[in-house]
PDB file of N, CA and C in Angstrom:
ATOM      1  N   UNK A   1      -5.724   3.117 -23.814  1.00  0.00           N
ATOM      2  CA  UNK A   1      -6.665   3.772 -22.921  1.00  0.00           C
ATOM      3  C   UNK A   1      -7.125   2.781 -21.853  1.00  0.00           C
ATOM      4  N   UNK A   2      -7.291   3.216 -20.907  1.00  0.00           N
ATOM      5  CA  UNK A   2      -8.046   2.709 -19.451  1.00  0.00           C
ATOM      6  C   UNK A   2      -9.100   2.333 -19.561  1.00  0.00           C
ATOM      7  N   UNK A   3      -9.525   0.856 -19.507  1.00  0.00           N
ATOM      8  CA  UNK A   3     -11.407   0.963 -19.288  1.00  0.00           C
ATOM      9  C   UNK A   3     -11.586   0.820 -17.849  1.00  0.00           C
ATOM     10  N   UNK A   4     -12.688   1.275 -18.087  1.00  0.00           N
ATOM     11  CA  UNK A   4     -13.877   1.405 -16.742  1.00  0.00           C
ATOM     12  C   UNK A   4     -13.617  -0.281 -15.692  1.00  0.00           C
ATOM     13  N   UNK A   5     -13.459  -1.139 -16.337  1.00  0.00           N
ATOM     14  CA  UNK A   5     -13.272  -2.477 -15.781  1.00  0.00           C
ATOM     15  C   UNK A   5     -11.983  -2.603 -14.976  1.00  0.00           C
ATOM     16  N   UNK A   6     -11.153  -1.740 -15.877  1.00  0.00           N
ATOM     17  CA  UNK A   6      -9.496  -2.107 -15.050  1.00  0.00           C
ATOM     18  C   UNK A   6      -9.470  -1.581 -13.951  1.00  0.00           C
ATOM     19  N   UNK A   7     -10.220  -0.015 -13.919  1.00  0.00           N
ATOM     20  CA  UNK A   7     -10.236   1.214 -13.036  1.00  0.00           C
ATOM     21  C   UNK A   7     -10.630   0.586 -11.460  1.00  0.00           C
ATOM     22  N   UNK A   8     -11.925  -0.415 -11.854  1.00  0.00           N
ATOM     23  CA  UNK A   8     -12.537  -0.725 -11.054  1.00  0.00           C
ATOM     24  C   UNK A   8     -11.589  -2.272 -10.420  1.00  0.00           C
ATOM     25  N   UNK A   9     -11.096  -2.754 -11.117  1.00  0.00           N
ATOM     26  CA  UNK A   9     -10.280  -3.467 -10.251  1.00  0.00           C
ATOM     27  C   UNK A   9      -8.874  -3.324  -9.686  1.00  0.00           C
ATOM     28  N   UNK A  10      -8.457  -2.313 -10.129  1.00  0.00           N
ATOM     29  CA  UNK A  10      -7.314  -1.513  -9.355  1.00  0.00           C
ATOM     30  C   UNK A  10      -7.845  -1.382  -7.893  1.00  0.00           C
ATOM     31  N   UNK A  11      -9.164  -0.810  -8.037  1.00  0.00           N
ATOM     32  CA  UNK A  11      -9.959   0.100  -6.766  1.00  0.00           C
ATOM     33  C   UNK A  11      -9.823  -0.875  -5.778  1.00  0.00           C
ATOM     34  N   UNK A  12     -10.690  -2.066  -6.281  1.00  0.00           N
ATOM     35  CA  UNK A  12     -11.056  -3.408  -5.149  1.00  0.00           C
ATOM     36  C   UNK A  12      -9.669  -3.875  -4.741  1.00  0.00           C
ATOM     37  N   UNK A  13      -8.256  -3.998  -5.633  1.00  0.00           N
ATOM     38  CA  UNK A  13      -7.577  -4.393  -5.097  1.00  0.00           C
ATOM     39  C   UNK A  13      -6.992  -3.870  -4.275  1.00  0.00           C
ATOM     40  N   UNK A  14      -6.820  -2.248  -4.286  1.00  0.00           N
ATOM     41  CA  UNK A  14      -6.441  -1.136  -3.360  1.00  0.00           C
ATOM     42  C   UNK A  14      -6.964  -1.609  -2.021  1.00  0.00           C
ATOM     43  N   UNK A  15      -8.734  -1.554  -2.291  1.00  0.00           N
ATOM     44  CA  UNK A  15      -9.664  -1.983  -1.093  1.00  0.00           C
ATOM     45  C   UNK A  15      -8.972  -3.210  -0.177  1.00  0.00           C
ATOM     46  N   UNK A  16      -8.422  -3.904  -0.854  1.00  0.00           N
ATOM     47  CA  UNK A  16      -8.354  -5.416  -0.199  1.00  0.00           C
ATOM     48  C   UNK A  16      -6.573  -5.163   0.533  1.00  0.00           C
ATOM     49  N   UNK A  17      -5.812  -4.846   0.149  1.00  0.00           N
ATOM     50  CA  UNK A  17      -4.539  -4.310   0.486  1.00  0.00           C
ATOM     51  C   UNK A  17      -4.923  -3.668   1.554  1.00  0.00           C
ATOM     52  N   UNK A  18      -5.401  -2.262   1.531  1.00  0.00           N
ATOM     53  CA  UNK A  18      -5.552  -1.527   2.761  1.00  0.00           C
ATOM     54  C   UNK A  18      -6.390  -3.157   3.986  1.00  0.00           C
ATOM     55  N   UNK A  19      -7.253  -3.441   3.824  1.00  0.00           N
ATOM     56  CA  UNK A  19      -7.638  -4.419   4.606  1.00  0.00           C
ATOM     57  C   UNK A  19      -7.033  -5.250   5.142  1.00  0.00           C
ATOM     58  N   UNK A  20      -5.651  -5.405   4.289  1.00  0.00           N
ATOM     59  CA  UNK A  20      -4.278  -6.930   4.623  1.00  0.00           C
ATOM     60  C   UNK A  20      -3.561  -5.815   5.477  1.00  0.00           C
ATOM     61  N   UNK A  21      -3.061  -4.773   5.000  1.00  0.00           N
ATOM     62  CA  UNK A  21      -2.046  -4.153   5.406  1.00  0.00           C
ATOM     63  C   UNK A  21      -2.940  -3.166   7.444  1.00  0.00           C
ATOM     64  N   UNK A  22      -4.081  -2.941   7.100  1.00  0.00           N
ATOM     65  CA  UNK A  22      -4.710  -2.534   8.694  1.00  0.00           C
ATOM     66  C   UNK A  22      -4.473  -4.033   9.421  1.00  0.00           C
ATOM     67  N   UNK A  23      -5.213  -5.378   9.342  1.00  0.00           N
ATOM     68  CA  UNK A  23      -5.073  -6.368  10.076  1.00  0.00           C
ATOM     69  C   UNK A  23      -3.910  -6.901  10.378  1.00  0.00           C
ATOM     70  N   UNK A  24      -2.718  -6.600   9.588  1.00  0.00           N
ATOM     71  CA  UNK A  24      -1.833  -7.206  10.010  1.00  0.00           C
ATOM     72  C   UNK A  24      -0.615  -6.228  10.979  1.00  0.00           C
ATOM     73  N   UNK A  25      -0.954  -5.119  10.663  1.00  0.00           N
ATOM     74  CA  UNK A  25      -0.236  -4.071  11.045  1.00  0.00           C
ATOM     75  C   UNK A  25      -0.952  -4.187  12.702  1.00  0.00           C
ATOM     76  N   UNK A  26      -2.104  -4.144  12.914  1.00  0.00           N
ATOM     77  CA  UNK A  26      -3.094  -4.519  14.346  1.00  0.00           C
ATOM     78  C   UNK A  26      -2.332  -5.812  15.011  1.00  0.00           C
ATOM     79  N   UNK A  27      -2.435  -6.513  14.520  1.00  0.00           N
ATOM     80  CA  UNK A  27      -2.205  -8.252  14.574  1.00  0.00           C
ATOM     81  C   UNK A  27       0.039  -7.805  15.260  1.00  0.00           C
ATOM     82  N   UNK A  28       0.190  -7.249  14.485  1.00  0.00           N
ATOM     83  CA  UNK A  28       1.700  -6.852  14.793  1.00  0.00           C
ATOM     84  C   UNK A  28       1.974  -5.862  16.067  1.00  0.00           C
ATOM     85  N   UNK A  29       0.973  -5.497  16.201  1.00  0.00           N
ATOM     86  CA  UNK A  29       1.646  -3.943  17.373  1.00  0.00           C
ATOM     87  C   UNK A  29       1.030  -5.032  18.708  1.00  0.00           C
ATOM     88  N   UNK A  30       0.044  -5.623  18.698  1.00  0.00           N
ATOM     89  CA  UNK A  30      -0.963  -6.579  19.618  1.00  0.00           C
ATOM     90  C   UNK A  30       0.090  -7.314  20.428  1.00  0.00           C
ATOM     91  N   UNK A  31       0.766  -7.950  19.249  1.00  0.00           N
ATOM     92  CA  UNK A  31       2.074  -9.083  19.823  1.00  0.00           C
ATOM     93  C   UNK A  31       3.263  -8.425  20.263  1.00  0.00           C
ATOM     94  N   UNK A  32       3.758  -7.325  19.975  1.00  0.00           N
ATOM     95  CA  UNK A  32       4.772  -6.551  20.336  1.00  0.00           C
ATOM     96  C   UNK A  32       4.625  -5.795  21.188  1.00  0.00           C
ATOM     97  N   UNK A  33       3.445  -4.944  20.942  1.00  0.00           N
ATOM     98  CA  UNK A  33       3.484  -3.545  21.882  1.00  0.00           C
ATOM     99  C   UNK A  33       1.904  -3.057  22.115  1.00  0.00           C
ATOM    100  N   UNK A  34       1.499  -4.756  22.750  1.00  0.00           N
ATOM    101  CA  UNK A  34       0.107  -4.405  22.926  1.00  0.00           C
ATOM    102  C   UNK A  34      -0.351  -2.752  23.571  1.00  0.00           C
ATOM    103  N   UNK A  35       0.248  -2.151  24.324  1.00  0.00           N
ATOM    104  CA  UNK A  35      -0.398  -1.315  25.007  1.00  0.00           C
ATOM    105  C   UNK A  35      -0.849   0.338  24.050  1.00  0.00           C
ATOM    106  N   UNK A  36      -0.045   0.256  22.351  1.00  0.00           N
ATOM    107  CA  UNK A  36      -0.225   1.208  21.550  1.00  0.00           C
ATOM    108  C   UNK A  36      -1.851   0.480  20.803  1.00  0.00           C
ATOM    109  N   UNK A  37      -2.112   1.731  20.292  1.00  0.00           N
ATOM    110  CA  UNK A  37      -2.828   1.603  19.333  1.00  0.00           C
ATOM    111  C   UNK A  37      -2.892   1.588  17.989  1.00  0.00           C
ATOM    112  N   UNK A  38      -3.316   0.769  17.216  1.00  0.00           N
ATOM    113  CA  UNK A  38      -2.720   0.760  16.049  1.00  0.00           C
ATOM    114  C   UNK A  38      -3.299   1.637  14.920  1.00  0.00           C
ATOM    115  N   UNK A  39      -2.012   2.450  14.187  1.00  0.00           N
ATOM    116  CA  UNK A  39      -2.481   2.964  12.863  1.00  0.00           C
ATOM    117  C   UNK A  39      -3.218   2.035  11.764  1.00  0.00           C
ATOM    118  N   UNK A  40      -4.309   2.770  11.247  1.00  0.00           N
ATOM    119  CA  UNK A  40      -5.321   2.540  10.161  1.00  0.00           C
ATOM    120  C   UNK A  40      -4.310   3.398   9.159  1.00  0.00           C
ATOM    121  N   UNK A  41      -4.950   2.313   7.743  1.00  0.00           N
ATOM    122  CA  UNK A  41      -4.311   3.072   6.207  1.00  0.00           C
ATOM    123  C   UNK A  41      -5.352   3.708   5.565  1.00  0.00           C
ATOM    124  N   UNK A  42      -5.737   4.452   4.776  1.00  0.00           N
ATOM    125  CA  UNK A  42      -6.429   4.819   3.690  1.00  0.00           C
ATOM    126  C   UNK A  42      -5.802   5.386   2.611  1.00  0.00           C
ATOM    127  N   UNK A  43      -6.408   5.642   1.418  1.00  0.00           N
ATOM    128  CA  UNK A  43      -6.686   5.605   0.169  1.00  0.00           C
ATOM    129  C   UNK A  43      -6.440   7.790  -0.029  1.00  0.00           C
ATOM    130  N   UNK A  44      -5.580   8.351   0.101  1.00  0.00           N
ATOM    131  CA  UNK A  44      -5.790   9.590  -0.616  1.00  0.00           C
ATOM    132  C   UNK A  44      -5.413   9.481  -2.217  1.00  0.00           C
ATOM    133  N   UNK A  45      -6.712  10.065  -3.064  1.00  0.00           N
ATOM    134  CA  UNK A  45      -6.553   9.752  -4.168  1.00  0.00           C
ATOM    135  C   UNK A  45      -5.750  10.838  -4.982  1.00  0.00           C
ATOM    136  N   UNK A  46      -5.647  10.672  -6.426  1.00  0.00           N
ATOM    137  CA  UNK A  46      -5.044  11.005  -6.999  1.00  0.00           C
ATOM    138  C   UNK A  46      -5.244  10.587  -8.279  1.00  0.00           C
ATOM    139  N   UNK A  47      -4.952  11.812  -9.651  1.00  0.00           N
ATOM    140  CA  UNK A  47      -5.104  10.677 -10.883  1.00  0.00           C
ATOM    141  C   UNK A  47      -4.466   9.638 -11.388  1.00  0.00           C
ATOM    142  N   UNK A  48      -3.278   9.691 -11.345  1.00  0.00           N
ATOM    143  CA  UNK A  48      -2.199   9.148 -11.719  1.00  0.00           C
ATOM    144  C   UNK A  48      -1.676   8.190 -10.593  1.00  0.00           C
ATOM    145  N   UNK A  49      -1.402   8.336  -9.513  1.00  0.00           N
ATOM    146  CA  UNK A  49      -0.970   7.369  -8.416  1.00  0.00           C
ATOM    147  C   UNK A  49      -1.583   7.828  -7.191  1.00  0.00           C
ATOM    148  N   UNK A  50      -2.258   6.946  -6.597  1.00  0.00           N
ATOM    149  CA  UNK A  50      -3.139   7.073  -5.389  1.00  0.00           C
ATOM    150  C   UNK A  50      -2.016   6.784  -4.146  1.00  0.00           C
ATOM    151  N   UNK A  51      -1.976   7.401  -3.290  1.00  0.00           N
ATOM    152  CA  UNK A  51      -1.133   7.382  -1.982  1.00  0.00           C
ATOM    153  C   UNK A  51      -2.176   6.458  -1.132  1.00  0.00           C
ATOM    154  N   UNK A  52      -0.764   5.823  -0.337  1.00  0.00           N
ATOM    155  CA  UNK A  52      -1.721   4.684   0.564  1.00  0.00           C
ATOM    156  C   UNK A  52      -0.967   5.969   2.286  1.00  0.00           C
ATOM    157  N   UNK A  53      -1.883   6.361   3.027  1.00  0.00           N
ATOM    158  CA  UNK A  53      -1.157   7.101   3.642  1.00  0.00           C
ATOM    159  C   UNK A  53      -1.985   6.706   5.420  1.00  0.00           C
ATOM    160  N   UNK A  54      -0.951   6.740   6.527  1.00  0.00           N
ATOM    161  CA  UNK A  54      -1.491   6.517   7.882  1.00  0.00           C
ATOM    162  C   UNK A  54      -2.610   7.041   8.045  1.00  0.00           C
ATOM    163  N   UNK A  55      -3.440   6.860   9.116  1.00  0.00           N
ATOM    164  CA  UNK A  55      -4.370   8.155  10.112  1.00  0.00           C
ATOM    165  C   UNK A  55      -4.143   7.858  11.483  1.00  0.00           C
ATOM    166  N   UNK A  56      -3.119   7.795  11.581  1.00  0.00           N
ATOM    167  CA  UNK A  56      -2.529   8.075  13.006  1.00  0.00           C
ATOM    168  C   UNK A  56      -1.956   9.429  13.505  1.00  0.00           C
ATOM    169  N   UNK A  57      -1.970   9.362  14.737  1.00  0.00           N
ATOM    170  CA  UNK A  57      -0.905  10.348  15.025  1.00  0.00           C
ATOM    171  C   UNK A  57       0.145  11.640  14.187  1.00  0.00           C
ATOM    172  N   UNK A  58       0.967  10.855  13.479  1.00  0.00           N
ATOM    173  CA  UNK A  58       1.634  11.441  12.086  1.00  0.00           C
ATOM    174  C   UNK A  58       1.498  10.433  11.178  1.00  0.00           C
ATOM    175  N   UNK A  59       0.706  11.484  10.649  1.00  0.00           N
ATOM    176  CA  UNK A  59      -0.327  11.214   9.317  1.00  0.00           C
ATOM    177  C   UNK A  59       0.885  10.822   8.156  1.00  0.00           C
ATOM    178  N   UNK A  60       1.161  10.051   7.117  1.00  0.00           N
ATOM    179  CA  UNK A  60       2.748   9.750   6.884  1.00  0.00           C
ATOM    180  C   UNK A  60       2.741   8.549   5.280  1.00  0.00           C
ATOM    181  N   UNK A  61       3.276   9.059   4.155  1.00  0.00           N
ATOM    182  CA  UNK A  61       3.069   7.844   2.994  1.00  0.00           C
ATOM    183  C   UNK A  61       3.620   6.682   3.612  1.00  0.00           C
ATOM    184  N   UNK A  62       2.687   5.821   3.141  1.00  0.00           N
ATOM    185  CA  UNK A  62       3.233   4.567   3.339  1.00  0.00           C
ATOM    186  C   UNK A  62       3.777   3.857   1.645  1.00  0.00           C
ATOM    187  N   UNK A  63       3.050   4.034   0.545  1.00  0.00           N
ATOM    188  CA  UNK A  63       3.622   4.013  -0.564  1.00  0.00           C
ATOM    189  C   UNK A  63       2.510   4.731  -1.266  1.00  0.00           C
ATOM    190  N   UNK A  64       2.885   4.256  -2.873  1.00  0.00           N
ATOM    191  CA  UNK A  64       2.073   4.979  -3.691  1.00  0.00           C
ATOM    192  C   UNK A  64       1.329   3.454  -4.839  1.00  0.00           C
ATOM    193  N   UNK A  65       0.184   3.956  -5.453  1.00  0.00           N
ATOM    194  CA  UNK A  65      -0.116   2.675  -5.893  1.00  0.00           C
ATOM    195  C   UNK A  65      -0.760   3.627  -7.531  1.00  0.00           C
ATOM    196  N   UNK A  66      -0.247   2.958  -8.943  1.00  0.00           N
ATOM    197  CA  UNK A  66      -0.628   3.091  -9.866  1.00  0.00           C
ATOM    198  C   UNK A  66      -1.924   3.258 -10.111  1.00  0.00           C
ATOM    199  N   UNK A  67      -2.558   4.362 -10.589  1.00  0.00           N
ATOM    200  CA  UNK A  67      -4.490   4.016 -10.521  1.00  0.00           C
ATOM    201  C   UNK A  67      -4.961   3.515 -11.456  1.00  0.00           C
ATOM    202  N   UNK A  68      -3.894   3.145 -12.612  1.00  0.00           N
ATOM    203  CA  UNK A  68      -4.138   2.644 -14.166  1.00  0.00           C
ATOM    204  C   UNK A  68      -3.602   1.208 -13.860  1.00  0.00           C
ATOM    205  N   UNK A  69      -2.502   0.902 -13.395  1.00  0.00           N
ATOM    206  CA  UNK A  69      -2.133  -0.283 -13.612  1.00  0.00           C
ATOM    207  C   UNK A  69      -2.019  -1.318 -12.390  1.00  0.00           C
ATOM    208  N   UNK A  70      -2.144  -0.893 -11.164  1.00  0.00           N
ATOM    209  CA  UNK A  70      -2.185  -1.679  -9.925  1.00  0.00           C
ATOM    210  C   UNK A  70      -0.619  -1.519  -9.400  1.00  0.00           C
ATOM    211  N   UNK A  71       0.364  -0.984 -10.140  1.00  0.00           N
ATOM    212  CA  UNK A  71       1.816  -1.280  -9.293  1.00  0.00           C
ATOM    213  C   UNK A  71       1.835  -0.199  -7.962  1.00  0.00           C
ATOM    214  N   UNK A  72       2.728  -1.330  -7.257  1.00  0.00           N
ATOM    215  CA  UNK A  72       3.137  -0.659  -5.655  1.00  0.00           C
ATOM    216  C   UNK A  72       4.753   0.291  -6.158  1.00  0.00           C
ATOM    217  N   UNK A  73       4.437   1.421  -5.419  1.00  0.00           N
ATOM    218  CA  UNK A  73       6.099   2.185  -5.600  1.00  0.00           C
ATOM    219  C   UNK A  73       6.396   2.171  -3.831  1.00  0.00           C
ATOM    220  N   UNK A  74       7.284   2.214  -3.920  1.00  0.00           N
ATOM    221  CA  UNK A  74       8.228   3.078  -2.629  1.00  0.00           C
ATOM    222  C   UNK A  74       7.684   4.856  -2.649  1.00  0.00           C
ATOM    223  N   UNK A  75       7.501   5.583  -1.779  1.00  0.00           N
ATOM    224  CA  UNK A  75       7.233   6.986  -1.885  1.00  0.00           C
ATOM    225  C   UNK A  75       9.007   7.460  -1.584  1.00  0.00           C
ATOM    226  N   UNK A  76       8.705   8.390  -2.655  1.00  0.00           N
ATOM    227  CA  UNK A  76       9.890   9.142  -2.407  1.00  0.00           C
ATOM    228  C   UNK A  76       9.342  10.696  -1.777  1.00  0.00           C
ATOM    229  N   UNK A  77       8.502  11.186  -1.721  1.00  0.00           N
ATOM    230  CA  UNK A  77       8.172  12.208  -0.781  1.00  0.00           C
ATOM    231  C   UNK A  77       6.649  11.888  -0.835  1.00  0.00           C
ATOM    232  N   UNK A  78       5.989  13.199  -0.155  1.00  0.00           N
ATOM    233  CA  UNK A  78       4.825  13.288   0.509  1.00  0.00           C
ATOM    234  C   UNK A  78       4.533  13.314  -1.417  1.00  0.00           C
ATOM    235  N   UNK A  79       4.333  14.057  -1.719  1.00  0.00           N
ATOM    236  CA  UNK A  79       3.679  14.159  -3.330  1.00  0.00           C
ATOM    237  C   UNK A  79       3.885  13.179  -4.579  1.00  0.00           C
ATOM    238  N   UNK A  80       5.705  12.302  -4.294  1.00  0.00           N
ATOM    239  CA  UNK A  80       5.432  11.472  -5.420  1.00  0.00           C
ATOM    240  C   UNK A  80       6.143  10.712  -5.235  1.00  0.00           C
ATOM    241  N   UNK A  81       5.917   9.233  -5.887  1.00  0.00           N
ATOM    242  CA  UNK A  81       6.307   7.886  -5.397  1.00  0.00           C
ATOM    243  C   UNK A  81       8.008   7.968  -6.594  1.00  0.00           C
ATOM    244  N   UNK A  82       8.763   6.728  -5.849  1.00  0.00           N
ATOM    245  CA  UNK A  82      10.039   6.492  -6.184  1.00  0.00           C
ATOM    246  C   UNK A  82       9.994   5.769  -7.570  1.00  0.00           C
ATOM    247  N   UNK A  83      10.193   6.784  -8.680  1.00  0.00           N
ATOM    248  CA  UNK A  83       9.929   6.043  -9.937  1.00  0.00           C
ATOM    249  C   UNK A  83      11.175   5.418 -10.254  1.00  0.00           C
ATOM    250  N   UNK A  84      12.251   4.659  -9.731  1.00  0.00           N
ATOM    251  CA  UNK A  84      12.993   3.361 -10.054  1.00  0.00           C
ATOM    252  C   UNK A  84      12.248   2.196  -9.842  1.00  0.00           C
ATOM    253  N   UNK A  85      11.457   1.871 -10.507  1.00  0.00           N
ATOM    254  CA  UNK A  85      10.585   0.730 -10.519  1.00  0.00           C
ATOM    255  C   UNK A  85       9.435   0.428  -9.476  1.00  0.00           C
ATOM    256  N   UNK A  86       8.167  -0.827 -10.096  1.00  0.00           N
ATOM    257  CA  UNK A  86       7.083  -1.187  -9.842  1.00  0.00           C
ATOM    258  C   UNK A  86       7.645  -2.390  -8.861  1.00  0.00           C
ATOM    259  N   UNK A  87       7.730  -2.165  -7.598  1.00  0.00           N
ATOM    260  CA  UNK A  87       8.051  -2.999  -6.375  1.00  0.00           C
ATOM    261  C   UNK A  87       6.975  -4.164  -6.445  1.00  0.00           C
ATOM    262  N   UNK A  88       5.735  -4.198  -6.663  1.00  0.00           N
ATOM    263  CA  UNK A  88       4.866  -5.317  -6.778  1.00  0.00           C
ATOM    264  C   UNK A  88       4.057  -4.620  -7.704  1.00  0.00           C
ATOM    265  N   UNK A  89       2.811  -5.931  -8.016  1.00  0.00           N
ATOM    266  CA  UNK A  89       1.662  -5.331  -8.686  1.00  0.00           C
ATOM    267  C   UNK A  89       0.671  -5.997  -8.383  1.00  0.00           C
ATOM    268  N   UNK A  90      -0.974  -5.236  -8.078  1.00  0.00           N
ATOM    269  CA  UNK A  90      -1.855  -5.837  -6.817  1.00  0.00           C
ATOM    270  C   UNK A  90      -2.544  -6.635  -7.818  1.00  0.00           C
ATOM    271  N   UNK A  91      -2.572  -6.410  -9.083  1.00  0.00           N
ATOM    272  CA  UNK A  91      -3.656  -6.875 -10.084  1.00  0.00           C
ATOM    273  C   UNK A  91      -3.315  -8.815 -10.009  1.00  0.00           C
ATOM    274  N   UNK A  92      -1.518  -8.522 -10.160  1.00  0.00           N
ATOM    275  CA  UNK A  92      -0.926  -9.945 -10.598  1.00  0.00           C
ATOM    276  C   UNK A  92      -0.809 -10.372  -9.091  1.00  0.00           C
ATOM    277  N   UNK A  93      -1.861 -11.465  -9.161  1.00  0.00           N
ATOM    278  CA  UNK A  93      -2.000 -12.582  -8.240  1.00  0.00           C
ATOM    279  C   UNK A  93      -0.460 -12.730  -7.450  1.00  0.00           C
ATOM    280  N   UNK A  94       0.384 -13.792  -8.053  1.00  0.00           N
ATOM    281  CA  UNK A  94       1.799 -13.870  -7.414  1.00  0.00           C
ATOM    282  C   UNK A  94       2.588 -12.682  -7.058  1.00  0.00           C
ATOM    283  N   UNK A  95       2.518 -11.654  -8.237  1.00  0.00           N
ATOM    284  CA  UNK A  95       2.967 -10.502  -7.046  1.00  0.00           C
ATOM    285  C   UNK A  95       2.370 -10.213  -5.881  1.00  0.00           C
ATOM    286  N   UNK A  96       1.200 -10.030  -5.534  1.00  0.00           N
ATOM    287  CA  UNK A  96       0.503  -9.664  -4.354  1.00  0.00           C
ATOM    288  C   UNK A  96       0.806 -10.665  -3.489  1.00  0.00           C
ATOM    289  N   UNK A  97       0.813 -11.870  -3.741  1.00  0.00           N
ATOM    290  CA  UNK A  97       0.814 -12.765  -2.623  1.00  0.00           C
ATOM    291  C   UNK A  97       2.341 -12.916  -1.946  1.00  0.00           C
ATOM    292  N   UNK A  98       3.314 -12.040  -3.037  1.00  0.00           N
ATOM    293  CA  UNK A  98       4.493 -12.328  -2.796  1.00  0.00           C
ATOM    294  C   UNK A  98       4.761 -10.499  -1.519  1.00  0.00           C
ATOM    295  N   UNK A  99       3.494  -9.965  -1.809  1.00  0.00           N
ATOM    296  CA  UNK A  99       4.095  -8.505  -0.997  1.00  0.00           C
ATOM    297  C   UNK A  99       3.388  -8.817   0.500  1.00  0.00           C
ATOM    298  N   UNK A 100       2.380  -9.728   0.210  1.00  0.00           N
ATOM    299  CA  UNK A 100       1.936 -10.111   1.509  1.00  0.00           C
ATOM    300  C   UNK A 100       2.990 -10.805   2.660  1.00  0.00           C
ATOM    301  N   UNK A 101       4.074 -11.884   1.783  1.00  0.00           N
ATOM    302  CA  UNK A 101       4.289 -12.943   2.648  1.00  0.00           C
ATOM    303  C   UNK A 101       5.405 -12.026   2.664  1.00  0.00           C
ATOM    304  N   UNK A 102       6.133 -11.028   2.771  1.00  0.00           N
ATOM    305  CA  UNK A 102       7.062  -9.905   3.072  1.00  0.00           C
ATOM    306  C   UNK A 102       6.967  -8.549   3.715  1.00  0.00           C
ATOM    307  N   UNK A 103       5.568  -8.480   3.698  1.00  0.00           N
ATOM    308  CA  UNK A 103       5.088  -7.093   4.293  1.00  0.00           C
ATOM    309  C   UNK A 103       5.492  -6.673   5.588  1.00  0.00           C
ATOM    310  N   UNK A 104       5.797  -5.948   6.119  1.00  0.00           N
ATOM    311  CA  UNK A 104       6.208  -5.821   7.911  1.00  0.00           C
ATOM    312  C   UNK A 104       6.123  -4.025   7.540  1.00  0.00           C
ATOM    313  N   UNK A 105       5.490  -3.824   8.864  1.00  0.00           N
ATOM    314  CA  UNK A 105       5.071  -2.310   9.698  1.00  0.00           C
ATOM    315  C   UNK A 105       5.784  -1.174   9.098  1.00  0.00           C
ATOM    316  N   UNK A 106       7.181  -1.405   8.871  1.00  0.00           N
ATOM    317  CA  UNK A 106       8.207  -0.357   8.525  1.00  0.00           C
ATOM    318  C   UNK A 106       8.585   0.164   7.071  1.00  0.00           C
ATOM    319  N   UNK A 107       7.593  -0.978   6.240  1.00  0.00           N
ATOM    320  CA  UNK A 107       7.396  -0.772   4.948  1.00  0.00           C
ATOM    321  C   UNK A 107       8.984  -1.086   4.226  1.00  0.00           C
ATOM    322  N   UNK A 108       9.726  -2.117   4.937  1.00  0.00           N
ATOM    323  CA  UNK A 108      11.337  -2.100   4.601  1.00  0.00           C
ATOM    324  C   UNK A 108      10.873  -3.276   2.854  1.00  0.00           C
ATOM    325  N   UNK A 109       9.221  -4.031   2.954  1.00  0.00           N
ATOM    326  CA  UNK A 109       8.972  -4.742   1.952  1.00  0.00           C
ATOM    327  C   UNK A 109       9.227  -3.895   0.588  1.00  0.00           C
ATOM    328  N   UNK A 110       9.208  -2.320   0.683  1.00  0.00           N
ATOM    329  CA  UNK A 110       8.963  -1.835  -0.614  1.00  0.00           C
ATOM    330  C   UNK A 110      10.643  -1.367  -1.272  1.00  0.00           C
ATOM    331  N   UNK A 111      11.399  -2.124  -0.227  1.00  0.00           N
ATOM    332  CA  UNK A 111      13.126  -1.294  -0.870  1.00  0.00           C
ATOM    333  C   UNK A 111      13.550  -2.269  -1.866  1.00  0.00           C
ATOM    334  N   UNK A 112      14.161  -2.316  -2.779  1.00  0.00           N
ATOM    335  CA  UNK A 112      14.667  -3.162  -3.771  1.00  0.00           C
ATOM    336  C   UNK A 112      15.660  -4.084  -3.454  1.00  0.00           C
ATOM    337  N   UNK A 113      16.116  -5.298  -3.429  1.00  0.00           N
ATOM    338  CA  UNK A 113      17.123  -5.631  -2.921  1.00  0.00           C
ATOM    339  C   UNK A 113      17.760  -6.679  -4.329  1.00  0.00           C
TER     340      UNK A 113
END
């Protein structure tokens, strides 16, 4: 079972992701294509896997994130993420730091290679 403690640090780490993934995504269109504006991420929830999804223009998954365990998926459609495996996990320190130093706009960080 889930405690209340894990729940809550899934959340903050969600929180802190969306925060890496808006600044750098800003920080990226600035240097390239200053004259757009840049898409913001948020949080549509869910019980089971929370969607990380645009508010731009076309509104659009960017992935899906475990609400029990912190793992990043690939989305395989608008409703549910690509269950061939946990692409990162936000909880584990070195994974996260490893989705950071790979992350880029097009989300090509979440394909398996």
């Amino acid at each position: 079972m889930i405690t209340e403690d894990k729940k809550v640090a899934v959340l903050e780490a969600i929180a802190e992701f969306i925060k890496f993934i808006d600044a750098r995504n800003a920080t990226f269109l600035a240097e390239r294509h200053p004259g757009l504006t840049p898409e913001t991420f948020e949080m549509d929830g869910g019980r089971k896997y929370i969607r990380i999804v645009t508010c731009g223009l076309n509104r659009h998954v960017h992935c899906f994130i475990d609400a029990q365990t912190g793992g990043v998926y690939k989305a395989a459609s608008w409703k549910a993420p690509a269950l061939n495996g946990e692409r990162y996990n936000l909880l584990d320190e070195e994974s996260f730091a490893e989705l950071k130093a790979k992350w880029d706009p097009y989300g090509s960080y979440l394909y398996k290679r």
